[in-house]
Protein backbone atom coordinates (compact mmCIF):
# COMPACT_ATOMS: atom_id res chain seq x y z
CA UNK A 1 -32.49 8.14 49.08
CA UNK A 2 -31.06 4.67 47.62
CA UNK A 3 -30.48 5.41 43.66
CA UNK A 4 -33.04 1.98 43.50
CA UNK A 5 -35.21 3.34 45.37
CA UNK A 6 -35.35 6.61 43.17
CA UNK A 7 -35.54 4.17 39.88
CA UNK A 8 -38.20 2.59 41.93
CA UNK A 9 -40.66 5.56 42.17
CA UNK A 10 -39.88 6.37 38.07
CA UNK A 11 -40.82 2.60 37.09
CA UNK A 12 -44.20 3.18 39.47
CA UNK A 13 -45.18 6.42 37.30
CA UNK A 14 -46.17 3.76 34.44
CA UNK A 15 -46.57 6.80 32.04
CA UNK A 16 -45.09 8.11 29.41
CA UNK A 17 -42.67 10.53 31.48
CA UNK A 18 -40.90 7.62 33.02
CA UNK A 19 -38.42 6.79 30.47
CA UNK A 20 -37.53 10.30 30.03
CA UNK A 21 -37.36 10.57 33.65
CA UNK A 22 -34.97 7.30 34.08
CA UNK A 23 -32.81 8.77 31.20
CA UNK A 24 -32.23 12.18 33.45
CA UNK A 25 -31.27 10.37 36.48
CA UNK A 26 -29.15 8.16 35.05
CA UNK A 27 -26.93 10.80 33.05
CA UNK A 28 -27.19 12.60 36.07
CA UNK A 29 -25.56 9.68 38.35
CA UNK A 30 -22.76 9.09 35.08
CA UNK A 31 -21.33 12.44 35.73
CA UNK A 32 -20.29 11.79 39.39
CA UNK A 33 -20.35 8.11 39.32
CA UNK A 34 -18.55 6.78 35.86
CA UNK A 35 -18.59 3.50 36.54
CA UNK A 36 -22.33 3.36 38.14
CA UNK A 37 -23.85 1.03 35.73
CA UNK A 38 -20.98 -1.62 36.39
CA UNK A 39 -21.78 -1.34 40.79
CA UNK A 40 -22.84 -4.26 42.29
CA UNK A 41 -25.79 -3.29 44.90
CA UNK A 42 -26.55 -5.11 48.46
CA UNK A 43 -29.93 -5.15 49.08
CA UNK A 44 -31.69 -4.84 52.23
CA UNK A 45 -32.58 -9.10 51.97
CA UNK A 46 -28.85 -9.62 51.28
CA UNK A 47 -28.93 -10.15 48.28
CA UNK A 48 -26.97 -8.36 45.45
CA UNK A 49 -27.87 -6.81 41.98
CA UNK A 50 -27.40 -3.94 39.56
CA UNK A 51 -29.35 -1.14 37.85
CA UNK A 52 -29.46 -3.37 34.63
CA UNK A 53 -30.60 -6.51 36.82
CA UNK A 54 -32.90 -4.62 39.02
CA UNK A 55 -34.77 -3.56 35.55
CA UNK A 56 -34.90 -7.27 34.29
CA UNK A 57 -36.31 -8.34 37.71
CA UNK A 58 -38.82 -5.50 36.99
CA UNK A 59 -39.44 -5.83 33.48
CA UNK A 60 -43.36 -7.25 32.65
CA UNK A 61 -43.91 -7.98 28.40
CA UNK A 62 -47.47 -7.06 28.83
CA UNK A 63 -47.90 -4.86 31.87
CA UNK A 64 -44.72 -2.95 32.99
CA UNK A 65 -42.46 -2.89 29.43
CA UNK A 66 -38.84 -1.66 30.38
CA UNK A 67 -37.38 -2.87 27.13
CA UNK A 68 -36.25 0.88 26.02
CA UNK A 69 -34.99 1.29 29.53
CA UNK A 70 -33.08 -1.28 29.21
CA UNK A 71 -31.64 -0.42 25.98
CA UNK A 72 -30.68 3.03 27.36
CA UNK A 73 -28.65 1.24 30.07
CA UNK A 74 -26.76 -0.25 27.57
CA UNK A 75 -26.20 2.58 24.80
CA UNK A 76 -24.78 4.31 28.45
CA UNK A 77 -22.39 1.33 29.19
CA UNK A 78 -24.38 -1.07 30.89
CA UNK A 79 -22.37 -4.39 30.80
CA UNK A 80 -23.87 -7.73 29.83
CA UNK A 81 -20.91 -9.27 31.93
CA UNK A 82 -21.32 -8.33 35.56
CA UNK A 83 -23.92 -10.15 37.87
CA UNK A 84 -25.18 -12.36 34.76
CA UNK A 85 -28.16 -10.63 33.09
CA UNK A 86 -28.16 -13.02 30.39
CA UNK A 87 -28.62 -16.20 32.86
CA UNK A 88 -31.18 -14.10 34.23
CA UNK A 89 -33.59 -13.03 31.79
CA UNK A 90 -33.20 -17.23 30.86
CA UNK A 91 -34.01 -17.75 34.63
CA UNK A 92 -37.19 -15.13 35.15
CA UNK A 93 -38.66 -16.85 31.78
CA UNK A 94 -38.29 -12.74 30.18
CA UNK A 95 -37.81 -14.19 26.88
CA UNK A 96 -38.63 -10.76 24.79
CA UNK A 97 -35.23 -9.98 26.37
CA UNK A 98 -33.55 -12.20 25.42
CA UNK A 99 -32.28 -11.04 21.74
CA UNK A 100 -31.46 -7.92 23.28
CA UNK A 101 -29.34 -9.38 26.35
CA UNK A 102 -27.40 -11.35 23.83
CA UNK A 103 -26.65 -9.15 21.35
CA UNK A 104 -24.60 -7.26 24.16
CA UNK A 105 -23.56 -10.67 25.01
CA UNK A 106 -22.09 -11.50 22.24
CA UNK A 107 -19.30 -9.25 23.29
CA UNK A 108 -17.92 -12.17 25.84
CA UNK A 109 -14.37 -11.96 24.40
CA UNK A 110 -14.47 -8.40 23.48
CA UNK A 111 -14.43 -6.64 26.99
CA UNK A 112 -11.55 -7.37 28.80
CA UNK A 113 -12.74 -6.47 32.15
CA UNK A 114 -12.18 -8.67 35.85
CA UNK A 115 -16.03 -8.97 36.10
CA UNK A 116 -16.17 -10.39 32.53
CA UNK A 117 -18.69 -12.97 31.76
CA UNK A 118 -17.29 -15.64 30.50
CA UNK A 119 -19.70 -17.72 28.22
CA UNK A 120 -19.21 -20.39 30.74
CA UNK A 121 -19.54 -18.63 33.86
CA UNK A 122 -21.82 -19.58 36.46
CA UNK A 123 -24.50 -17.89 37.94
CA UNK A 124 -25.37 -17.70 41.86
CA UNK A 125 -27.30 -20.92 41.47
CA UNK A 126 -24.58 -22.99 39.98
CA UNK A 127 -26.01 -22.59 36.07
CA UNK A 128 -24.33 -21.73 33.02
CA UNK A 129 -25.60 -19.93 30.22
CA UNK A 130 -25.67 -22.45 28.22
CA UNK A 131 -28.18 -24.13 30.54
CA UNK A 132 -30.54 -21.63 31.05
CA UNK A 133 -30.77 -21.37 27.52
CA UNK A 134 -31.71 -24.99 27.17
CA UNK A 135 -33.91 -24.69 29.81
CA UNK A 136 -35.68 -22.23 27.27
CA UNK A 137 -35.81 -24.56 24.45
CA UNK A 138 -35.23 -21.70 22.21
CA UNK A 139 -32.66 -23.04 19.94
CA UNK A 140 -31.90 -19.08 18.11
CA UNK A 141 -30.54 -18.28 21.25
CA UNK A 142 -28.84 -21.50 21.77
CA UNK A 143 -26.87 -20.99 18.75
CA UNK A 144 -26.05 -17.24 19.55
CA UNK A 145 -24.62 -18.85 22.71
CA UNK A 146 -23.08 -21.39 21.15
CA UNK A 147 -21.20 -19.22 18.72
CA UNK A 148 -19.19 -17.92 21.96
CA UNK A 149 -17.78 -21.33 22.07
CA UNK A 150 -18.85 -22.11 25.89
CA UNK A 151 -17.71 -25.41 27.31
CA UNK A 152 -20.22 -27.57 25.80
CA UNK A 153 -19.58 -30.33 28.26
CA UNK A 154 -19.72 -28.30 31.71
CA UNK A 155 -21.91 -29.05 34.05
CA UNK A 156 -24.76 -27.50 36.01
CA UNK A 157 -26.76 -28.05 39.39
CA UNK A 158 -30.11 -29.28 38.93
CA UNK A 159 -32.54 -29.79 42.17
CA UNK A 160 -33.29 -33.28 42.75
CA UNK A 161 -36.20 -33.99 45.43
CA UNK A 162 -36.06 -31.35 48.37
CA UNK A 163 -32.90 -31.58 49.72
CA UNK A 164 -30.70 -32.75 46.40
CA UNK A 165 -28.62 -31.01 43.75
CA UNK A 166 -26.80 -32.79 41.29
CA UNK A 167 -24.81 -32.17 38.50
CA UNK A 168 -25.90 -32.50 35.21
CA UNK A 169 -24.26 -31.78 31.48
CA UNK A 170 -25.90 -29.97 28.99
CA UNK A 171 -26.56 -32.85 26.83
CA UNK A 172 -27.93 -34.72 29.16
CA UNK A 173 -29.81 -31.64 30.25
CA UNK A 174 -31.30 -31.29 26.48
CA UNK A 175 -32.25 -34.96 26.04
CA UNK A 176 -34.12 -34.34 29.43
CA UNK A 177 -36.10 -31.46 28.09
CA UNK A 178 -37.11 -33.07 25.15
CA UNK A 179 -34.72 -30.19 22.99
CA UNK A 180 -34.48 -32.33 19.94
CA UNK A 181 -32.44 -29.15 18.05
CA UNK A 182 -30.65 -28.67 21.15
CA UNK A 183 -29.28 -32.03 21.20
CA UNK A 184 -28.28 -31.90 17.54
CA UNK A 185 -26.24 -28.82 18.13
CA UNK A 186 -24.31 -29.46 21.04
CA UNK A 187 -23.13 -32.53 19.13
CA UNK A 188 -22.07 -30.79 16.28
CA UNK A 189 -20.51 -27.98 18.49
CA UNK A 190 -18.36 -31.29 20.68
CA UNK A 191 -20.54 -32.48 23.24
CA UNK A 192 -19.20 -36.05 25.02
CA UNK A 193 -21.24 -38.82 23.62
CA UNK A 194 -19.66 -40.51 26.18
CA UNK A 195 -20.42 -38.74 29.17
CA UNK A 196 -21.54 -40.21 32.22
CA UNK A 197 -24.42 -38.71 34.42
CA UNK A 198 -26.22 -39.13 37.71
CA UNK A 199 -26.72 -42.33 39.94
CA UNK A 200 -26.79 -44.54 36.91
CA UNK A 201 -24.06 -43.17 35.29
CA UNK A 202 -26.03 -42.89 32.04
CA UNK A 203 -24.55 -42.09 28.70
CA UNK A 204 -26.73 -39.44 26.69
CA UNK A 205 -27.80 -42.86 24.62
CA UNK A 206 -28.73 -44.66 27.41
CA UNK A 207 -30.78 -41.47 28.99
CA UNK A 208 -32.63 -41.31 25.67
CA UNK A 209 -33.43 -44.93 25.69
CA UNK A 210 -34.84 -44.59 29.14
CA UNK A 211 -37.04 -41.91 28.75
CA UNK A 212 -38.07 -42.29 25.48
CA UNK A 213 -36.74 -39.44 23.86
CA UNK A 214 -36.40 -41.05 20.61
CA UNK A 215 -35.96 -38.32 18.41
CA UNK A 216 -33.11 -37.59 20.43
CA UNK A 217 -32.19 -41.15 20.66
CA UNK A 218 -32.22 -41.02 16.30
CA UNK A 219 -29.75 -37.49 16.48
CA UNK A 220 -27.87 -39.09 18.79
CA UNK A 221 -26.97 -42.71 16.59
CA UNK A 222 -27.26 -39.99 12.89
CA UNK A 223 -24.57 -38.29 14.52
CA UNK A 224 -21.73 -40.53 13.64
CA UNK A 225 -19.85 -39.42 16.49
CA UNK A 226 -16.82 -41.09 16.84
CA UNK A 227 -17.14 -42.70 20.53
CA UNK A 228 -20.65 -43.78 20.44
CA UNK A 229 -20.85 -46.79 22.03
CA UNK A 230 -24.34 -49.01 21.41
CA UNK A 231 -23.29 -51.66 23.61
CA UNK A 232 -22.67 -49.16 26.82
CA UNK A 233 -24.17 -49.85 30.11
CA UNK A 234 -25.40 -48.09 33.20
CA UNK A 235 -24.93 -49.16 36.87
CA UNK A 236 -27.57 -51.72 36.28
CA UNK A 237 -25.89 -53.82 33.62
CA UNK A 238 -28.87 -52.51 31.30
CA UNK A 239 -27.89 -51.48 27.51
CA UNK A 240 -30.03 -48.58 25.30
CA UNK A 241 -31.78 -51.38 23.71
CA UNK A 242 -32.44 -53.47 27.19
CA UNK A 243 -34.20 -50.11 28.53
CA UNK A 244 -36.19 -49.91 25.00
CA UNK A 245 -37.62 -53.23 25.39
CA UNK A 246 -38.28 -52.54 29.29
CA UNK A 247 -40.24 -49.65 27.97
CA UNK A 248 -42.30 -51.94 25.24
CA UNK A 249 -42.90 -54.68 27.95
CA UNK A 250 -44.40 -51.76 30.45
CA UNK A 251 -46.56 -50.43 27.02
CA UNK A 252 -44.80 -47.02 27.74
CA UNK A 253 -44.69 -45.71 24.46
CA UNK A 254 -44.72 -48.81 22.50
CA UNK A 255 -44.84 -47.35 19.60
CA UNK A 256 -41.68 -45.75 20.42
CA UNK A 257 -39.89 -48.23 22.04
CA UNK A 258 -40.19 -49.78 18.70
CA UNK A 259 -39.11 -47.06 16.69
CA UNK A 260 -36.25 -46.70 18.57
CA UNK A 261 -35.14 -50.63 18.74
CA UNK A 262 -35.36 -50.73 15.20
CA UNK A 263 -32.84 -47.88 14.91
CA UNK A 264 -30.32 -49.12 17.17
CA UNK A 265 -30.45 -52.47 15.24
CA UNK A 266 -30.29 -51.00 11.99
CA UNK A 267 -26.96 -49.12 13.53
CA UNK A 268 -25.61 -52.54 14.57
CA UNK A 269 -26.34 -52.53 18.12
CA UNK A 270 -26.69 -56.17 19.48
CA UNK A 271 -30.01 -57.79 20.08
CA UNK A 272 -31.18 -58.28 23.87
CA UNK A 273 -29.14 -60.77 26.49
CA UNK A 274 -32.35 -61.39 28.09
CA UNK A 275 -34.68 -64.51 26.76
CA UNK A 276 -37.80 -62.29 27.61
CA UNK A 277 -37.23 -59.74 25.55
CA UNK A 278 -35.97 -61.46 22.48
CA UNK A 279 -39.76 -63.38 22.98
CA UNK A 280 -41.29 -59.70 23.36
CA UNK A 281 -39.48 -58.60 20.16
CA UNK A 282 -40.91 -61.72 18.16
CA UNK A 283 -44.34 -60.96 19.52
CA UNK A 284 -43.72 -57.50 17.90
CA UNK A 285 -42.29 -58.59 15.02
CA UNK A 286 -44.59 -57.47 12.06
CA UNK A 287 -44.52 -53.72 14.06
CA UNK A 288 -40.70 -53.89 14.63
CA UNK A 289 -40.25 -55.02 10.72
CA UNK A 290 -42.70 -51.78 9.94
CA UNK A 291 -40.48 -49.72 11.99
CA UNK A 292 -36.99 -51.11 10.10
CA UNK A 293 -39.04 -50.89 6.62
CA UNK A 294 -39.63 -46.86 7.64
CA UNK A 295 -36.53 -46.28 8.98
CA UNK A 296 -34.58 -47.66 5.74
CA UNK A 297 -36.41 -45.50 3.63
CA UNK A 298 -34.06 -42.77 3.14
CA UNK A 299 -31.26 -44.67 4.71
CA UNK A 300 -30.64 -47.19 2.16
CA UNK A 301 -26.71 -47.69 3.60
CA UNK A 302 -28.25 -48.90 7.12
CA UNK A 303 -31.08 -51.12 5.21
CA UNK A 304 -27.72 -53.13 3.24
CA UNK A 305 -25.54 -53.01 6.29
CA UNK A 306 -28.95 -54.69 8.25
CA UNK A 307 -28.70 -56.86 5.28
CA UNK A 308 -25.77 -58.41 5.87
CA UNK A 309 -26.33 -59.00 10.20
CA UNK A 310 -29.40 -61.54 9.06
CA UNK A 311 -29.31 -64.99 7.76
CA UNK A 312 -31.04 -65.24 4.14
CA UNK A 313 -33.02 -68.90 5.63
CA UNK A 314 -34.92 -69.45 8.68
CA UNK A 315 -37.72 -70.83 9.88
CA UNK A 316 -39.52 -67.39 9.51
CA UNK A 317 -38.25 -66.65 6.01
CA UNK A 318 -41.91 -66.47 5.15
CA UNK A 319 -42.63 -63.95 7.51
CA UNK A 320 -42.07 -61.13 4.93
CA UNK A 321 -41.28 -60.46 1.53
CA UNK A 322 -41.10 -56.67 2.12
CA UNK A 323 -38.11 -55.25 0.33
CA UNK A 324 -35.85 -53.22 2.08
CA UNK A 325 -34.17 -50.39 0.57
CA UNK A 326 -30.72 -51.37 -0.10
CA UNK A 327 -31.05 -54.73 0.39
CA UNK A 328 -32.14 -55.30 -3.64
CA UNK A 329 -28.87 -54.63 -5.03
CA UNK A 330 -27.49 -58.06 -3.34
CA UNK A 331 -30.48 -59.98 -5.24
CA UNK A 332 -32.60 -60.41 -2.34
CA UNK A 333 -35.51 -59.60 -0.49
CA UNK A 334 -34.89 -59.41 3.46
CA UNK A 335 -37.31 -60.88 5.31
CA UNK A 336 -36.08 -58.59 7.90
CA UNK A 337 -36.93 -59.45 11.08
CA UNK A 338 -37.30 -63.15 10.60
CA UNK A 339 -33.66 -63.98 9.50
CA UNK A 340 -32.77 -61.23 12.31
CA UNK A 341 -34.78 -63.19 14.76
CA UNK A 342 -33.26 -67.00 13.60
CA UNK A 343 -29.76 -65.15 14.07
CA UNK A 344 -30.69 -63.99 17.60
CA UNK A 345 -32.27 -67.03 19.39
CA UNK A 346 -29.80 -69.89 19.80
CA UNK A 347 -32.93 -72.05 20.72
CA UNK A 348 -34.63 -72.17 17.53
């Protein structure tokens, strides 16, 4: 009989005998077969697997809990590096695995083996570990990963539509999933600001912008990372703050679109080419002066440097007499989006 096939009729026992029973078979196999835990299995279907693999495929939190079997496999030798357990307890969505997967994963560097995982390595469906781990949006176990020092900038597949995989990087991949911390920390660990992505050849700024992922769009612009560039565009010729005020002219997220316009003008991005949205923008202006005023608060450096982009006369200088944060040590109050609004419209 197949060895999985034997493990198969232990796991279907469901009683307390199993484990004991796995542990026998198992020592039993070691004594003839060393290197047993490390062989790479062809299934019937094709496919291939090990004993560790066919356990996390098995493994139910609730209903079927193989987490002691699991551990056995690995106080016996079990490697976290062959066939990519770690991707796949990410994949299956087995997250009370996870801590123990990694721990034995942290041991990338420290097994010097040909079927090593590498903390970049891909699995059979073109995914690091660093992206199934976003994918979780636990950020614990991104940083566990992330202490292996993967290649922060490497790609994965992604399905798009039926037919259609594309490549994606795990930035853009977090700013996608909403993974605010996840974004944060693959700055700080060297993620490309700069890198392009998909048919529009979006920056991670730009993706933000588009979607609306402003918290992302905020750690993105707070991360003073040294190419960030405010003014790039995609294959449409549209900047972060052009796809901002797209999004406030739909109503998608006004609020938002807002909150992230006033941050990329308080970080010295320009103000919109187009004539429509400079007109949308003064419609908004007492909610896009809110949104500075908030902003400001604990930034006082951005509230003097918007200081300094507006003109101190206008014909809206009456529009507010809100101080700004930072802007009192010049003297002044800013009546922020006025004087902002008289620099940016030739036509006044």
């Amino acid at each position: 009989m197949h060895l999985l096939d034997k493990i198969d009729q232990i796991l279907a026992r469901k009683d307390e005998g199993g484990l004991a029973a796995f542990k026998e078979l198992i020592l039993e196999e070691l004594k003839t077969k060393p290197k047993i835990l490390r062989h790479i299995f062809c299934l019937r279907n094709g496919a291939q697997t090990t004993i560790l693999n066919h356990l996390i495929r098995a493994h139910d939190a609730v209903e079927h809990n193989l987490t002691e079997y699991i551990r056995f496999l690995f106080e016996q030798g079990a490697s976290a590096h062959v066939e990519e357990p770690v991707h796949l307890a990410f994949q299956l969505g087995k997250p009370d695995l996870a801590t123990l997967v990694l721990e034995q994963a942290k041991k990338f560097v420290e097994e010097p083996t040909p079927q090593q995982l590498l903390a970049d390595s891909y699995d059979p469906e073109r995914k690091t570990l660093l992206a199934r781990v976003i994918d979780t949006g636990n950020i614990d176990n991104l940083r566990v990963v992330l202490d292996n020092h993967p290649n922060v900038n490497k790609p994965s597949e992604i399905q798009v539509g039926k037919d259609k995989k594309i490549s994606i990087p795990p930035l853009h991949q977090a700013i996608i999933k909403n993974f605010t911390g996840a974004v944060d920390a693959l700055i700080k660990a060297g993620a490309d600001v700069d890198n392009t992505y998909g048919a529009l050849q979006e920056t991670p700024l730009l993706l933000a912008a588009r979607l609306g992922r402003v918290d992302a769009l905020k750690t993105i612009l707070e991360s003073k990372a040294p190419r960030l560039d405010l003014e790039a565009t995609n294959e449409e010729s549209n900047r972060a703050i052009d796809l901002l005020c797209a999004r406030l002219d739909a109503r998608e997220d006004p609020q938002g679109a807002l909150r992230g316009i006033a941050m990329l003008l308080c970080h010295g991005a320009a103000v919109p080419q187009e004539q429509a949205f400079c007109t949308l923008l003064q419609d908004s202006r007492y909610a896009l002066l809110d949104e500075v005023s908030t902003y400001t608060e604990k930034l006082p450096e951005l509230a003097a440097s918007f200081v300094r982009r507006c003109h101190i006369s206008g014909p809206f200088t009456q529009l507010s007499m809100r101080k700004i944060p930072g802007g009192n040590h010049s003297g002044t109050f800013l009546p922020a989006l006025a004087m902002s609004l008289y620099n940016w419209s030739p036509w006044f």
